[in-house]
Protein backbone atom coordinates (compact mmCIF):
# COMPACT_ATOMS: atom_id res chain seq x y z
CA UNK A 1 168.87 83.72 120.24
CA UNK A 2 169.78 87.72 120.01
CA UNK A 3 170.80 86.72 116.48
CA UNK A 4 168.02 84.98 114.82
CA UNK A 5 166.00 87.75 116.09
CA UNK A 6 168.30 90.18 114.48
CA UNK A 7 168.42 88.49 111.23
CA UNK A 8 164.53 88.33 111.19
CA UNK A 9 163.78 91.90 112.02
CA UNK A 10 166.47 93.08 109.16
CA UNK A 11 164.06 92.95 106.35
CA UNK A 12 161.31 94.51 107.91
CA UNK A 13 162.00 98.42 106.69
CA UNK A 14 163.05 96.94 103.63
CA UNK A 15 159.82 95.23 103.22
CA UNK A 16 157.89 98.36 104.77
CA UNK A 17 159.51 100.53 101.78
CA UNK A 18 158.72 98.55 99.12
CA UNK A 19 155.30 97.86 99.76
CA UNK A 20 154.86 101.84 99.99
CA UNK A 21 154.75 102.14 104.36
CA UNK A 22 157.36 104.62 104.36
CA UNK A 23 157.05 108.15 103.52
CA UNK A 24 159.22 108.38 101.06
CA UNK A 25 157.82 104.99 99.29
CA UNK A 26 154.29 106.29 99.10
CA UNK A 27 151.74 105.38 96.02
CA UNK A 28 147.89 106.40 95.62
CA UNK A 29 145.78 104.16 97.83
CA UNK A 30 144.35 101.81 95.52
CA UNK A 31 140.81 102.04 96.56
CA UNK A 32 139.36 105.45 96.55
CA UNK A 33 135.65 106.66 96.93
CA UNK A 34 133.49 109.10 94.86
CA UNK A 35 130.12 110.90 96.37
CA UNK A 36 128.28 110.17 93.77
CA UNK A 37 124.93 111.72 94.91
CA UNK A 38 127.41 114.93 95.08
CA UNK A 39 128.21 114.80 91.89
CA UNK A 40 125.11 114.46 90.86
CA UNK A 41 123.89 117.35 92.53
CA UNK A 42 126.55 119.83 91.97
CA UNK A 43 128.44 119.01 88.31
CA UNK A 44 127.69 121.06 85.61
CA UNK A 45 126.41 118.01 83.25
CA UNK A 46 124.35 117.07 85.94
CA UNK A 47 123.07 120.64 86.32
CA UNK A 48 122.44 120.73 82.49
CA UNK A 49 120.73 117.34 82.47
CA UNK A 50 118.37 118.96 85.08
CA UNK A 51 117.75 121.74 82.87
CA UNK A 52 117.17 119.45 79.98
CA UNK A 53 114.71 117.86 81.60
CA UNK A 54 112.63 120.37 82.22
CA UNK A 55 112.38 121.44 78.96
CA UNK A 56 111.34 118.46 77.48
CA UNK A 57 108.77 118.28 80.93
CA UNK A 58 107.64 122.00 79.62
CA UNK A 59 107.09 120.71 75.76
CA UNK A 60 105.27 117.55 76.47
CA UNK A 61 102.84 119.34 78.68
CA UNK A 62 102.22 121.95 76.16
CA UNK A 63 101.22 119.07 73.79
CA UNK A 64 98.87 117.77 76.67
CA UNK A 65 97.63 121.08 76.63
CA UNK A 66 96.84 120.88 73.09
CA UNK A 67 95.23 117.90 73.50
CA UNK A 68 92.78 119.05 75.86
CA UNK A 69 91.67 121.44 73.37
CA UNK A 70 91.64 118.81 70.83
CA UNK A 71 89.00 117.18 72.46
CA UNK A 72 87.09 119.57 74.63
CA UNK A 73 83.91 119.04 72.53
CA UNK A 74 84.20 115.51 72.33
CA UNK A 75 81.47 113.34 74.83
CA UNK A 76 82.98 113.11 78.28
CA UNK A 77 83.23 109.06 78.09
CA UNK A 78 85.69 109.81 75.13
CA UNK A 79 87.87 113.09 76.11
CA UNK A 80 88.45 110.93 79.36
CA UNK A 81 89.88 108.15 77.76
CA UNK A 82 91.90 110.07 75.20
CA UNK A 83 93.05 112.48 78.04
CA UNK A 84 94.10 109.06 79.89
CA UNK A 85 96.06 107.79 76.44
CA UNK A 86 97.95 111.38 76.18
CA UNK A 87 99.05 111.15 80.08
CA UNK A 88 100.33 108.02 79.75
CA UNK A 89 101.84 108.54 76.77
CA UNK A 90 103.25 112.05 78.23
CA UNK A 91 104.42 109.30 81.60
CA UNK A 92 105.87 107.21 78.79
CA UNK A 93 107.93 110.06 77.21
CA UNK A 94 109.06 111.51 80.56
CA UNK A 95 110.35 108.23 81.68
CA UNK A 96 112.38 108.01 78.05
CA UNK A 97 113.74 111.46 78.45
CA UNK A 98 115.21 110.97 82.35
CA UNK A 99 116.91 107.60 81.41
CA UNK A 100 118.71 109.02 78.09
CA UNK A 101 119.82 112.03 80.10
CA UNK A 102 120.96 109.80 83.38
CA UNK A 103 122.58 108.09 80.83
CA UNK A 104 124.76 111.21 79.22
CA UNK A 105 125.37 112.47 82.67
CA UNK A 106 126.59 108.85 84.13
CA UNK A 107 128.98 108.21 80.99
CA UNK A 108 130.34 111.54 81.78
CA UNK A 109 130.88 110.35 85.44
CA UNK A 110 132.29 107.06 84.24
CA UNK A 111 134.66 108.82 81.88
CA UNK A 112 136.08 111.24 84.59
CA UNK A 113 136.04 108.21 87.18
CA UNK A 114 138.41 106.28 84.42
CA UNK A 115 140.55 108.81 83.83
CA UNK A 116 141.29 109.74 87.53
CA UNK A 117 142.14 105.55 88.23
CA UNK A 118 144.17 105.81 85.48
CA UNK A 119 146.33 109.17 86.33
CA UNK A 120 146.65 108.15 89.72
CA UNK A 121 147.07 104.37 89.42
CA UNK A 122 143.87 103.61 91.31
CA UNK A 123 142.93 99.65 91.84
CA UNK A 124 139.36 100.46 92.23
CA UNK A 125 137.01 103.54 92.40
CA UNK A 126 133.68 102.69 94.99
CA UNK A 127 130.66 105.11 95.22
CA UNK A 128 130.85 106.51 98.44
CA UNK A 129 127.17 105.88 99.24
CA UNK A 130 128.02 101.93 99.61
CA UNK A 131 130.59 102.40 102.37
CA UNK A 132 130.14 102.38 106.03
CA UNK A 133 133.57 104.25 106.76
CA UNK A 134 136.61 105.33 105.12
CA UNK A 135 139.34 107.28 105.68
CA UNK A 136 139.24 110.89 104.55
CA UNK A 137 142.20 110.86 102.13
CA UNK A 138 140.76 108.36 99.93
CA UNK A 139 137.62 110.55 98.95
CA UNK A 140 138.54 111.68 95.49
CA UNK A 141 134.91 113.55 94.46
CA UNK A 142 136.78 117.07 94.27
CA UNK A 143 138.93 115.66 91.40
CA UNK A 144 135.99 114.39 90.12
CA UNK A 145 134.13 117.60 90.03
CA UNK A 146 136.67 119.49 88.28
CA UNK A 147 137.70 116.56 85.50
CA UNK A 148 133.11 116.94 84.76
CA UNK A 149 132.78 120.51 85.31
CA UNK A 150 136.20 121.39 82.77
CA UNK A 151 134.92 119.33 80.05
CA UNK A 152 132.51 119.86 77.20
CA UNK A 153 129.19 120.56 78.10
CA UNK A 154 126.77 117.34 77.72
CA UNK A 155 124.95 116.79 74.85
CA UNK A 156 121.50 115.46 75.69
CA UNK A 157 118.61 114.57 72.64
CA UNK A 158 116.66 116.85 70.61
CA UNK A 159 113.26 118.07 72.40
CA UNK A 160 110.49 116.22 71.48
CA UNK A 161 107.87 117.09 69.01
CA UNK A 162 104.40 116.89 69.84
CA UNK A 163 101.41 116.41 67.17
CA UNK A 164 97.88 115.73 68.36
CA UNK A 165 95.93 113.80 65.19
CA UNK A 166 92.46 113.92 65.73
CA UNK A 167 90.60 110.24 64.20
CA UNK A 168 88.59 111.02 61.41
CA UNK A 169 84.82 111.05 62.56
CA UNK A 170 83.28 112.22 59.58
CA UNK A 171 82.06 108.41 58.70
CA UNK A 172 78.64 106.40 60.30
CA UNK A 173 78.68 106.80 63.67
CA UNK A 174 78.91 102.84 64.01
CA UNK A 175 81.87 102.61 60.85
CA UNK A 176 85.11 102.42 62.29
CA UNK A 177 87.91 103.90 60.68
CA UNK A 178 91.28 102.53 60.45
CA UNK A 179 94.44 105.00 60.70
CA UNK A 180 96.68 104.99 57.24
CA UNK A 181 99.83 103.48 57.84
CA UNK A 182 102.31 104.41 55.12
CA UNK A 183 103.46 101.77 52.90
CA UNK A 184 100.96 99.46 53.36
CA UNK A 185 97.46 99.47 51.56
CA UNK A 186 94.11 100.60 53.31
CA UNK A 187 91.76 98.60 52.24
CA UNK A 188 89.20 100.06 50.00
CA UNK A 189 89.34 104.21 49.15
């Protein structure tokens, strides 16, 4: 009996050091976390996607501002409904602006996450955030951090521009005129 118990227990280290148990045999775990919410908040993209943001927050309010002069004199039934059009068209814009710059700012993520699995021969990468519990040596948000915040800078969109075209109301007060659309003929002139 001392022998088949022998002969069984024989491969054991061998099997321990190949699948990576023993010290010297050691690989990358092959499922690692990233804090994403951290990198969010403290990356440099992230930090310039903020700033971004509030420039284009700053120049879309100016234009509201304009509007409101636009239309000061107007009758109140009318400056409230065109000051209701430019604030949801100012929501509108806002909402366009965040998701192109989350967008920048995640690719850059994705690009760093990519290039750490691949260095390190991670399986899979997990956002932190949608764990219970892991150990601490499989947190790899420092390395990250540095693979964001040592590339190039992000490149977000142009600001927006901002026109406010006042209708012409020079007609009857009961003719209603229709805005030219180029390339396409307005009726008669």
């Amino acid at each position: 009996m001392p022998f088949f118990t022998h002969r069984l227990l024989l491969p054991l280290p061998l099997l321990a050091l190949l699948s990576g148990c023993l010290p010297w045999g050691e690989k990358p775990p092959a499922v690692v976390v990233v804090d994403v919410e951290r990198v969010l908040r403290e990356s440099k993209a992230a930090e310039a996607g903020r700033a971004h943001l509030d420039a284009v927050k700053e120049r879309l309010q100016k234009g509201l501002d304009l509007l409101r002069e636009a239309v000061e004199k107007d009758p109140a039934d009318q400056r409230e409904r065109s000051l209701a059009e430019g604030l949801q068209t100012l929501r509108r814009q806002v909402a366009l602006e965040e998701a192109a710059a989350n967008r920048v700012v995640n690719g850059l993520l994705l690009e760093a996450v990519r290039r750490l699995r691949a260095k390190n021969r991670h399986t899979v990468v997990i956002a932190r955030q949608n764990l219970l519990d892991a150990e601490p040596g499989v947190d790899v948000t420092d390395a990250v951090l540095a693979d964001m915040n040592a590339g190039a800078p992000p490149v977000f969109a142009a600001l927006p521009e901002v026109t406010v075209v006042r209708p012409d109301r020079s007609g009857d007060a009961g003719e209603k005129k229709t805005p030219l659309t180029p390339g396409k003929p307005q009726g008669n002139r």
